[in-house]
C-alpha atoms as a PDB file:
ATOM      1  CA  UNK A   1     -15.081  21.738  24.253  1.00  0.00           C
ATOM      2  CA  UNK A   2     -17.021  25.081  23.904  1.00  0.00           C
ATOM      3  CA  UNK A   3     -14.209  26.144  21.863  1.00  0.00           C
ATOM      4  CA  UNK A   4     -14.479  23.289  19.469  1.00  0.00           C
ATOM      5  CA  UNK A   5     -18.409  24.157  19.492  1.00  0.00           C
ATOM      6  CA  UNK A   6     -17.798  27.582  18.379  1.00  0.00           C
ATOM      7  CA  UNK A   7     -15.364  26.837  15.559  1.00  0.00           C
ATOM      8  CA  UNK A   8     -17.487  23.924  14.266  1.00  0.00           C
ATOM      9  CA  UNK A   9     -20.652  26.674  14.306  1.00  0.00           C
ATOM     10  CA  UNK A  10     -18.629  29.321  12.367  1.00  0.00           C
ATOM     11  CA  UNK A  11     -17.321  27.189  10.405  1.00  0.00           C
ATOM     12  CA  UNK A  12     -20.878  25.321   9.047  1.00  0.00           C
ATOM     13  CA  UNK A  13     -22.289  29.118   8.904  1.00  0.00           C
ATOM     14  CA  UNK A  14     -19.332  29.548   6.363  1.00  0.00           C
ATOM     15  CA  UNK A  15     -19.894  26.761   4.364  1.00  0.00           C
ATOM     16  CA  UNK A  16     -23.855  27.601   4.058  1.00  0.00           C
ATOM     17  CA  UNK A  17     -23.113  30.876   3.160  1.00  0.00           C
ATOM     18  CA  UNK A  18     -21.040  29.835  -0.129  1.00  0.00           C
ATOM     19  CA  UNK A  19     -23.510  26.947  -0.464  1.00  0.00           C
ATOM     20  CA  UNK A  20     -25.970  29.681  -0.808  1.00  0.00           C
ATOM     21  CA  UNK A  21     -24.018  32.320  -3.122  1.00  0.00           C
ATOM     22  CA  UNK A  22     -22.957  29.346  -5.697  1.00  0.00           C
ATOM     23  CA  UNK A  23     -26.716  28.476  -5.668  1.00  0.00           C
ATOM     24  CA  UNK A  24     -27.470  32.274  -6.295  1.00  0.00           C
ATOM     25  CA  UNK A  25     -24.745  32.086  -9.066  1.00  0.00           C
ATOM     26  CA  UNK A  26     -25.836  29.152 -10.729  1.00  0.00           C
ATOM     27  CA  UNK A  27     -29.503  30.688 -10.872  1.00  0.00           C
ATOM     28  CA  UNK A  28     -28.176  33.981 -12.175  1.00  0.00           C
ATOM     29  CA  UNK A  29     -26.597  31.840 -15.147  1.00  0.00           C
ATOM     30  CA  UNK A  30     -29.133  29.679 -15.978  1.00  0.00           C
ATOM     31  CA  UNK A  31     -31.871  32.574 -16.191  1.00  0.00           C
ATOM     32  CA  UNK A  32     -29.451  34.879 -17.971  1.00  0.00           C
ATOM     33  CA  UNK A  33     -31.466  35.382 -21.519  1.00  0.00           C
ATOM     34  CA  UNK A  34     -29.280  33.449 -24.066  1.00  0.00           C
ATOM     35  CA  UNK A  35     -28.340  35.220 -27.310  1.00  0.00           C
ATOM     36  CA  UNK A  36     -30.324  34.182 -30.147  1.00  0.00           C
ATOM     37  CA  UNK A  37     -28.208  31.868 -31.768  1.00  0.00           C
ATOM     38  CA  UNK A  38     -27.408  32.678 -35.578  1.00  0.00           C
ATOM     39  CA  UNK A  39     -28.984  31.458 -38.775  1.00  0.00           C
ATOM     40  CA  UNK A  40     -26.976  30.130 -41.300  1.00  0.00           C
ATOM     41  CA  UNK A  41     -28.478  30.992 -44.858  1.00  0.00           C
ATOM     42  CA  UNK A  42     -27.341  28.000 -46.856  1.00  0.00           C
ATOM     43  CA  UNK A  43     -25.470  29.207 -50.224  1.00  0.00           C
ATOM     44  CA  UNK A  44     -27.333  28.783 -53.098  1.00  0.00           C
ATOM     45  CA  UNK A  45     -24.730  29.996 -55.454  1.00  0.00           C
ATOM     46  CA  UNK A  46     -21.455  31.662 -56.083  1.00  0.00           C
ATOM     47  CA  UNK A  47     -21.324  34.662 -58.078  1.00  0.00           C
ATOM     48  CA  UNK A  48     -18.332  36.620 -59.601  1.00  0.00           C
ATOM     49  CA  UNK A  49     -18.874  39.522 -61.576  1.00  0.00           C
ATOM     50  CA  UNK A  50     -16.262  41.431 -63.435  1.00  0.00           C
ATOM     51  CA  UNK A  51     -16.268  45.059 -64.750  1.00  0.00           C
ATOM     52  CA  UNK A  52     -14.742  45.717 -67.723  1.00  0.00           C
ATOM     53  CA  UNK A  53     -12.857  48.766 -69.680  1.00  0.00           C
ATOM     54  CA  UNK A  54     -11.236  50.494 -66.588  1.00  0.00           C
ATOM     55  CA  UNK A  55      -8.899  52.598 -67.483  1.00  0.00           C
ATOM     56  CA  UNK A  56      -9.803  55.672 -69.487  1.00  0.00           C
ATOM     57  CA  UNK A  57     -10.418  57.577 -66.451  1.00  0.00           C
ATOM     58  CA  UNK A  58     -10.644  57.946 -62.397  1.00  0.00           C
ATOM     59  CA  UNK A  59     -14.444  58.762 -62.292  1.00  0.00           C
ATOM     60  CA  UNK A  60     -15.607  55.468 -60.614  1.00  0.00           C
ATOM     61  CA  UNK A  61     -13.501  54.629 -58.477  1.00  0.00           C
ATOM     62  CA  UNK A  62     -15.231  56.476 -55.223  1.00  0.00           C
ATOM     63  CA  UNK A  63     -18.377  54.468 -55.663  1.00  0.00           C
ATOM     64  CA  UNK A  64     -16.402  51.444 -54.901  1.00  0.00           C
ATOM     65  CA  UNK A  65     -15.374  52.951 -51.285  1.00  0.00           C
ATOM     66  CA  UNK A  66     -19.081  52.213 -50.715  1.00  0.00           C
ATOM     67  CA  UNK A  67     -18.913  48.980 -52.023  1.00  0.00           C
ATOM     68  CA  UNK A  68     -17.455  46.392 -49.672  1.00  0.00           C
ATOM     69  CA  UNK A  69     -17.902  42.973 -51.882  1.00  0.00           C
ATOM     70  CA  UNK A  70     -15.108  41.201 -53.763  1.00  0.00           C
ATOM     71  CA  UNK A  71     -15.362  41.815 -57.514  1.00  0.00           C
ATOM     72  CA  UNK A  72     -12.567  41.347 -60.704  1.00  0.00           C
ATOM     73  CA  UNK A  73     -11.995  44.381 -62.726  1.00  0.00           C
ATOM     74  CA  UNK A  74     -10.356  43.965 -65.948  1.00  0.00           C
ATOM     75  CA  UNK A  75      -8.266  47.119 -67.190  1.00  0.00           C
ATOM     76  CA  UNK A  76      -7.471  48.152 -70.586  1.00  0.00           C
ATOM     77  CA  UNK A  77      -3.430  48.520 -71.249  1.00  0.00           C
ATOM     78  CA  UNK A  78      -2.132  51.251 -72.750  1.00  0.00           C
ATOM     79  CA  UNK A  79      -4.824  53.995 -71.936  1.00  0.00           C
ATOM     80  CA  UNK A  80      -4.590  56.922 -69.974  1.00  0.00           C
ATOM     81  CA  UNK A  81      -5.063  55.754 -66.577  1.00  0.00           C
ATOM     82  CA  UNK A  82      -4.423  51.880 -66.874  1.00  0.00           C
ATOM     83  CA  UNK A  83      -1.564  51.854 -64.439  1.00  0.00           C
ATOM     84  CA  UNK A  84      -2.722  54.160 -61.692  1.00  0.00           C
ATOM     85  CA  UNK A  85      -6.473  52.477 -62.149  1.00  0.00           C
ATOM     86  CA  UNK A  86      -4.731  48.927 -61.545  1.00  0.00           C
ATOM     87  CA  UNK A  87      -3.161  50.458 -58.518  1.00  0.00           C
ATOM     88  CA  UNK A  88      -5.956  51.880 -56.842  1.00  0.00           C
ATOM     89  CA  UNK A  89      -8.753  49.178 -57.734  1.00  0.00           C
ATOM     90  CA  UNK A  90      -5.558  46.874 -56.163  1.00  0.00           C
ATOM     91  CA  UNK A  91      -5.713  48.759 -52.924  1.00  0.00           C
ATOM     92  CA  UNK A  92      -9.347  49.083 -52.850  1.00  0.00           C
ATOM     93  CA  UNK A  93      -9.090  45.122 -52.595  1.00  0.00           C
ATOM     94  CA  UNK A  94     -10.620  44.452 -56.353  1.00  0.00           C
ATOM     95  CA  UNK A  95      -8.861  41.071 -58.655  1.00  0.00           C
ATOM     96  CA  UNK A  96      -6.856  42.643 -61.211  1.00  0.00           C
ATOM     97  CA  UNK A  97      -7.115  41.365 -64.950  1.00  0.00           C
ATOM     98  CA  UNK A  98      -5.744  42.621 -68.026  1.00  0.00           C
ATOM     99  CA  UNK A  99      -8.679  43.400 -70.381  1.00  0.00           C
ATOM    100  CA  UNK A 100      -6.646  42.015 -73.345  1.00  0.00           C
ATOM    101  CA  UNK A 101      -7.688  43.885 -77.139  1.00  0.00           C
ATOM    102  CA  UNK A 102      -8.445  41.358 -79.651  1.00  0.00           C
ATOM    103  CA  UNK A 103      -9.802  41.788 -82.821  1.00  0.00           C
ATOM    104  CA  UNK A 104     -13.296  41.818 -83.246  1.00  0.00           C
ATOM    105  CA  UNK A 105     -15.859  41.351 -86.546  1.00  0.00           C
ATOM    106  CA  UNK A 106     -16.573  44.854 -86.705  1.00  0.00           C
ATOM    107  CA  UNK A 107     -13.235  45.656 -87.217  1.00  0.00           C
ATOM    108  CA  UNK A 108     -13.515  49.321 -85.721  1.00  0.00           C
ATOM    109  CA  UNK A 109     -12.900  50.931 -82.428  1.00  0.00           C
ATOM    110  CA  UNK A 110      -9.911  49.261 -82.035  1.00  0.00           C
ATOM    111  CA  UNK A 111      -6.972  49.333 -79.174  1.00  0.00           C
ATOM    112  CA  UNK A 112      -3.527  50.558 -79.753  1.00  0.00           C
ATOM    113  CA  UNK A 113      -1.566  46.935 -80.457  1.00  0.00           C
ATOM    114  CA  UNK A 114      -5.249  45.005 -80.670  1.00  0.00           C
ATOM    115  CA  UNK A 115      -4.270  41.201 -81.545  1.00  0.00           C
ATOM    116  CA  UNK A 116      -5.670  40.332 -85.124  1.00  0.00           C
ATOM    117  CA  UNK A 117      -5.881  37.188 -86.707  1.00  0.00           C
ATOM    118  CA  UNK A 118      -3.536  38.312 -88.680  1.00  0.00           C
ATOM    119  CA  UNK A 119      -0.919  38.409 -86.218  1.00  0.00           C
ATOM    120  CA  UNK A 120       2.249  36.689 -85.473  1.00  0.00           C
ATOM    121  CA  UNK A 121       3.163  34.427 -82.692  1.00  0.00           C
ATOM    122  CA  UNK A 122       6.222  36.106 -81.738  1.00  0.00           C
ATOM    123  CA  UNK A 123       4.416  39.746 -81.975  1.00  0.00           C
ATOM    124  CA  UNK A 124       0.909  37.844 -80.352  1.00  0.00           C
ATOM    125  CA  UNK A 125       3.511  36.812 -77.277  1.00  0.00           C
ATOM    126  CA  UNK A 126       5.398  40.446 -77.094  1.00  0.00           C
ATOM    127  CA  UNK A 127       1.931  41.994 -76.662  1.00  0.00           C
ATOM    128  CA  UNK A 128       1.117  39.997 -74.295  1.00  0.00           C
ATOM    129  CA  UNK A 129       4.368  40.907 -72.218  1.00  0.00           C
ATOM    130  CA  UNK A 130       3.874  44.861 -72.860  1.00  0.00           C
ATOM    131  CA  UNK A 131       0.517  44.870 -71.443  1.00  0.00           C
ATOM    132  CA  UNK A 132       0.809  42.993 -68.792  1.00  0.00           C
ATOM    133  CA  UNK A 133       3.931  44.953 -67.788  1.00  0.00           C
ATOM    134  CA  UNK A 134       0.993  47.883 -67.551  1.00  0.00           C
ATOM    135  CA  UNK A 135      -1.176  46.264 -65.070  1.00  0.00           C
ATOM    136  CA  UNK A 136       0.093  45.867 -62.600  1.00  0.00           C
ATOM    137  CA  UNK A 137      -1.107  42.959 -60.206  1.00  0.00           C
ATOM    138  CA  UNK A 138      -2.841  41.183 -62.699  1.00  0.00           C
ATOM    139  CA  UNK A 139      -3.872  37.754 -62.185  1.00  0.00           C
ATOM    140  CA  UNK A 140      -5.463  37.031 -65.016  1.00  0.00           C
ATOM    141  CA  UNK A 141      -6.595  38.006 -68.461  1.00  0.00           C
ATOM    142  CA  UNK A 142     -10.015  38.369 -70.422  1.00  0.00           C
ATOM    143  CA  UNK A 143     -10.609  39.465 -73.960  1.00  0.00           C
ATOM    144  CA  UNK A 144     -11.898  42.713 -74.837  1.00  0.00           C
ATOM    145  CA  UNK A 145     -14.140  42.213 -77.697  1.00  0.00           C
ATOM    146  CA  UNK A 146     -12.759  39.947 -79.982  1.00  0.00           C
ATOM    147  CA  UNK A 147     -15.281  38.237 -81.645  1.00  0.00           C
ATOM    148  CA  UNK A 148     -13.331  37.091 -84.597  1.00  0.00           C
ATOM    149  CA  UNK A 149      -9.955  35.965 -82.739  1.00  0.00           C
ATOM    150  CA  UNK A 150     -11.675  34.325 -80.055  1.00  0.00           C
ATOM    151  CA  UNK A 151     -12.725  32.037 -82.745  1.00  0.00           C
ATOM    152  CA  UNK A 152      -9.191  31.501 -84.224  1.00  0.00           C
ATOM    153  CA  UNK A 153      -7.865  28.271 -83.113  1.00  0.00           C
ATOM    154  CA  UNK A 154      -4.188  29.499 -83.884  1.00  0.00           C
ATOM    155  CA  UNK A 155      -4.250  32.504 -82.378  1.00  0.00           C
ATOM    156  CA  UNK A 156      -6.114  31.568 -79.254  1.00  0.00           C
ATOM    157  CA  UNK A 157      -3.771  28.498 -78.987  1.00  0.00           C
ATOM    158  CA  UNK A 158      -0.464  31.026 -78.696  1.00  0.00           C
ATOM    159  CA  UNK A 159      -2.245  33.270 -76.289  1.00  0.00           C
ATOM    160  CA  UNK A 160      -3.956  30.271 -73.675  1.00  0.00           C
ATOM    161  CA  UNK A 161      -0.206  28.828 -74.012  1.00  0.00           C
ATOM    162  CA  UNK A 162       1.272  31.833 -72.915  1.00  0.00           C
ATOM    163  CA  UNK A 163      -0.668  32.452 -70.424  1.00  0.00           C
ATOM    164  CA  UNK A 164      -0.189  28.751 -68.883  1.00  0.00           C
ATOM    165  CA  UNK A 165       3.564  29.817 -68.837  1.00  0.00           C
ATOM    166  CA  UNK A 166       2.863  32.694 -66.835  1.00  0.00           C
ATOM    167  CA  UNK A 167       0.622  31.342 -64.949  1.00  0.00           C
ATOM    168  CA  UNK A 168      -2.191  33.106 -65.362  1.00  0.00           C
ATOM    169  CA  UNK A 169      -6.119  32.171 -65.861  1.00  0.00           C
ATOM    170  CA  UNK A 170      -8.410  33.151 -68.862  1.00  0.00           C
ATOM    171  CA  UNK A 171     -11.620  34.227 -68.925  1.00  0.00           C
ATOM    172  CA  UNK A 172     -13.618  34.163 -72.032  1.00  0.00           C
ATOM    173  CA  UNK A 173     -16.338  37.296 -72.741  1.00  0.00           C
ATOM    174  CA  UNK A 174     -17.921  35.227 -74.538  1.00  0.00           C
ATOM    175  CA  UNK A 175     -18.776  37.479 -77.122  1.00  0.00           C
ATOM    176  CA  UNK A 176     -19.510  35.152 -80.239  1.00  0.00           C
ATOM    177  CA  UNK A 177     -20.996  31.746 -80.442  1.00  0.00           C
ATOM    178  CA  UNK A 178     -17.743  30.793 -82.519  1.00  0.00           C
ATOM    179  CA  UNK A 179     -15.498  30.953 -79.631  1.00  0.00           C
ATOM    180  CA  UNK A 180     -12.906  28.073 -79.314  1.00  0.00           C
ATOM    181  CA  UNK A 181     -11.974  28.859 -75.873  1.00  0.00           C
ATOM    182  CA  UNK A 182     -13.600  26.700 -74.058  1.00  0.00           C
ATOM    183  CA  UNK A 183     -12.276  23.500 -75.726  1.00  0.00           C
ATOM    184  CA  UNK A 184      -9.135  24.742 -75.991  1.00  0.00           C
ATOM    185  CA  UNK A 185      -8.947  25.837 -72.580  1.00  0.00           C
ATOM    186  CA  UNK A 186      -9.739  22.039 -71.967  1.00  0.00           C
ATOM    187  CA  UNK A 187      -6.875  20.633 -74.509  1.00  0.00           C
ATOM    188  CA  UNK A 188      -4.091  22.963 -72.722  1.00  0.00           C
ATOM    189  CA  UNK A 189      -5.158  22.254 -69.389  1.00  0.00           C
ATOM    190  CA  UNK A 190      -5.562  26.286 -68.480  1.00  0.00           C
ATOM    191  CA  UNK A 191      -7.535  26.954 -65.907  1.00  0.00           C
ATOM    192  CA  UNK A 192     -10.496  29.131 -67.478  1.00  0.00           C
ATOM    193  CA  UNK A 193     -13.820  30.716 -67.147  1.00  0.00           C
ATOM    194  CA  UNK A 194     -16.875  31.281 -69.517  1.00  0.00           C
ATOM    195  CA  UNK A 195     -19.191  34.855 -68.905  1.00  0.00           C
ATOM    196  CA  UNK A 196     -22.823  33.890 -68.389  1.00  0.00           C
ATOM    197  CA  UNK A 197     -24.243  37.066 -68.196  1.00  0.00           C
ATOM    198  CA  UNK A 198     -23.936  40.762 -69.849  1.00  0.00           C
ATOM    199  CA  UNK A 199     -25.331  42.892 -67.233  1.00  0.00           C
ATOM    200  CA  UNK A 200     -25.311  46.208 -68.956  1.00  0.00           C
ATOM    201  CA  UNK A 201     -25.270  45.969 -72.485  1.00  0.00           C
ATOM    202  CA  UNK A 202     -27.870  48.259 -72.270  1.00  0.00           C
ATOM    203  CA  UNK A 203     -27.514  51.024 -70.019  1.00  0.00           C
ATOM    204  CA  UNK A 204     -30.447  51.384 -68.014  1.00  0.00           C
ATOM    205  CA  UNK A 205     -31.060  50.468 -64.026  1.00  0.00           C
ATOM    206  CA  UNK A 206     -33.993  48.633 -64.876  1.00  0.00           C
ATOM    207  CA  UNK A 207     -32.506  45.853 -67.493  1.00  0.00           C
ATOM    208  CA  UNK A 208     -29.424  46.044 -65.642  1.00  0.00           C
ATOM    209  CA  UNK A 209     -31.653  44.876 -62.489  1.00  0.00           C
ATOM    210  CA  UNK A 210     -33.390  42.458 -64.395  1.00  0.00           C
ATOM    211  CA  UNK A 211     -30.322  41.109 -65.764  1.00  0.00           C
ATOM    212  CA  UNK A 212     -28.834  40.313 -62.231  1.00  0.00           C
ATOM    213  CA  UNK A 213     -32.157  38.081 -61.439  1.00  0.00           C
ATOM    214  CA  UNK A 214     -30.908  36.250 -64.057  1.00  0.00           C
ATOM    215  CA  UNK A 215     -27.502  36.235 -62.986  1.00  0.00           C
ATOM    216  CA  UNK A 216     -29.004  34.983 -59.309  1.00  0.00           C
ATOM    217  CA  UNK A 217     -31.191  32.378 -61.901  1.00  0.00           C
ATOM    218  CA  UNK A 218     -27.873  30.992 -63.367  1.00  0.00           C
ATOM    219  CA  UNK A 219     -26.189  30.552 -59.826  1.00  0.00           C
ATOM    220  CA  UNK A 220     -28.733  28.688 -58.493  1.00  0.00           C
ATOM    221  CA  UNK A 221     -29.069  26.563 -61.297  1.00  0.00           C
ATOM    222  CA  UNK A 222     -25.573  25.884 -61.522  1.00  0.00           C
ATOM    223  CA  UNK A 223     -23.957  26.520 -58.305  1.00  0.00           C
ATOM    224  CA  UNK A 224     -21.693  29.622 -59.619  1.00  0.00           C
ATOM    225  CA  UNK A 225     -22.414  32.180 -62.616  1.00  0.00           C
ATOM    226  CA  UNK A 226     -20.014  35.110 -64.016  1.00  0.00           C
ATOM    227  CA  UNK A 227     -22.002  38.169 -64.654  1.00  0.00           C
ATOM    228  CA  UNK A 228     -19.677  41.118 -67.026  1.00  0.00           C
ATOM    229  CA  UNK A 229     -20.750  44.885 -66.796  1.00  0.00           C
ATOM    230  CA  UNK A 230     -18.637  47.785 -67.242  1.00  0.00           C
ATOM    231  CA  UNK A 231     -16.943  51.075 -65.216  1.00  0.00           C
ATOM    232  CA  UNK A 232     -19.861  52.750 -65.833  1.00  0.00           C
ATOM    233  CA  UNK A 233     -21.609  54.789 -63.164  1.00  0.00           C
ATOM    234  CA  UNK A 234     -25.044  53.567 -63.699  1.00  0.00           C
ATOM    235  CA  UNK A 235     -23.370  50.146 -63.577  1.00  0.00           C
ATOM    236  CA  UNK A 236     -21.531  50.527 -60.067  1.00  0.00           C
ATOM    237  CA  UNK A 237     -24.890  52.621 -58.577  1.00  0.00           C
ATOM    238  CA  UNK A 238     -27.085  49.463 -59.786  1.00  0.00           C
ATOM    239  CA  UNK A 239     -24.131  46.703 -58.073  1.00  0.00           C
ATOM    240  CA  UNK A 240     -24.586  49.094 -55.134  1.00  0.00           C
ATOM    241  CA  UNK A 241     -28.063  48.566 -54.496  1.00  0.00           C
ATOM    242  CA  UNK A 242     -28.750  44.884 -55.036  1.00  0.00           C
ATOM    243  CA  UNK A 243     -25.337  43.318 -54.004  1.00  0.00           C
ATOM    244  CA  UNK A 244     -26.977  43.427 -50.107  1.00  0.00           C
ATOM    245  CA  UNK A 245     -29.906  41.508 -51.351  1.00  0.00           C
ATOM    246  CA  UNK A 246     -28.062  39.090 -52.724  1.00  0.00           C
ATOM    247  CA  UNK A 247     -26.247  38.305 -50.034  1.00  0.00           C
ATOM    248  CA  UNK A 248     -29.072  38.260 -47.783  1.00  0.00           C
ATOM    249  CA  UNK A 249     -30.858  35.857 -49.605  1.00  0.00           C
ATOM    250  CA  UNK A 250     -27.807  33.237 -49.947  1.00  0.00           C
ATOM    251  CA  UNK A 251     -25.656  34.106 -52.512  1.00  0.00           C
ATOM    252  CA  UNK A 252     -22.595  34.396 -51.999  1.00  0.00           C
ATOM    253  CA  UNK A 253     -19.720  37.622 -53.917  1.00  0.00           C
ATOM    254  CA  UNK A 254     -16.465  35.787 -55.609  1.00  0.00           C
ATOM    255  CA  UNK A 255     -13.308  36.677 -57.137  1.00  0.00           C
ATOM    256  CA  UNK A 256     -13.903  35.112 -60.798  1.00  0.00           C
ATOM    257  CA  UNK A 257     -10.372  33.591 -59.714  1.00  0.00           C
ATOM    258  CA  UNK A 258     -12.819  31.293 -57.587  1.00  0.00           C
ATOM    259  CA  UNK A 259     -14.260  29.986 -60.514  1.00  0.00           C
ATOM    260  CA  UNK A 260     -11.491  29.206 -62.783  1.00  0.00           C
ATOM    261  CA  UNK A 261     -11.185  25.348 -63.543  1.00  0.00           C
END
């Protein structure tokens, strides 16, 4: 009987004693400070942008080791450094495009094998081929200048059709009023995108600032906007700065490739 006494004893001290460290445990837990739970900043726009005219040198590319946003770089074919440009923009994690040559108003300045009005579909098409066999990785193709083909239904209509067959998207510079490419883009069922903004077409930090608020004004009007610049150092240095502040205050970095429709 004393026995039984005992055991029963030891065994309720037992049981108050874990009683007592879950209580302990559950009070540790519930005054534990919780972790500030985080904000979502709702998106108030996508942005791509695109730099243009890589591949005439190397200079730029160790500014964009310090730049850890998703961009599109379109690169010349058929300059010095187009291939190994592609390559290391490619490994750096930048979109590829070809920065195709078409012919512009001016008339000078022009690319070796620059598509003119004036040229043929078979030669338009072969052109096409050659380049893009020097970019590697390229996913898609925007004109470099071109103001007059751009607005040449025939020629515009061979190129958007061969780059549906490749599967490839087109982005328009936009740079002439006259451009078809939209409503062509629409006929042949390409999937395409229109520039909104020059950032640098004049090279100073201070427009080129002002000219991403209105990139930022264009996004949030719109829900997406397609700012151009160029490899350009004061270009990159400018990106490098306000990119952060975009982000930080909703906005959110796209491939362009995000924006085709």
């Amino acid at each position: 009987m004393v026995i039984n006494k005992r055991y029963k004893t030891i065994i309720l001290g037992v049981s108050i004693l874990v009683l007592l460290e879950a209580i302990a445990i559950i009070f540790l837990l519930v005054s534990r400070p919780k972790k500030p739970a985080k904000v979502s900043i709702p998106v108030k726009g996508r942005i791509a942008i695109i730099l243009d005219d890589w591949g005439y040198n190397l200079d730029n590319l160790r500014i964009l080791d310090q730049m850890r946003y998703p961009f599109t770089a379109s690169v010349l074919p058929k300059v010095a450094y187009s291939r190994t440009v592609a390559l290391e923009l490619h490994k750096r994690g930048a979109e590829v495009m070809l920065h195709l040559p078409m012919e512009p108003f001016e008339g000078i300045g022009l690319e070796k094998n620059t598509i003119m009005v004036s040229t043929g579909e078979q030669d338009i098409i072969k052109i096409i081929g050659q380049d893009l066999a020097d970019i590697h990785y390229a996913v898609g193709v925007s004109n470099h200048m071109g103001s007059r083909a751009t607005g040449d239904s025939r020629v515009m209509s061979i190129v958007l059709n061969e780059l549906k067959r490749r599967n490839l998207f087109f982005v328009d510079s936009f740079v002439s009023s006259r451009s078809v490419c939209s409503a062509l883009a629409g006929k042949l069922k390409i999937r395409f995108a229109k520039r909104d903004v020059f950032l640098d077409d004049i090279e100073d930090p201070v427009y080129i600032k002002g000219q991403v608020d209105e990139l930022k004004k264009k996004a949030r009007m719109y829900g997406y906007a397609v700012g151009i610049g160029h490899d350009r150092r004061v270009t990159l240095e400018v990106l490098k700065e306000t990119i952060p502040g975009l982000v930080k205050e909703g906005y959110k970095l796209v491939f362009v490739s995000k924006l085709v429709k």
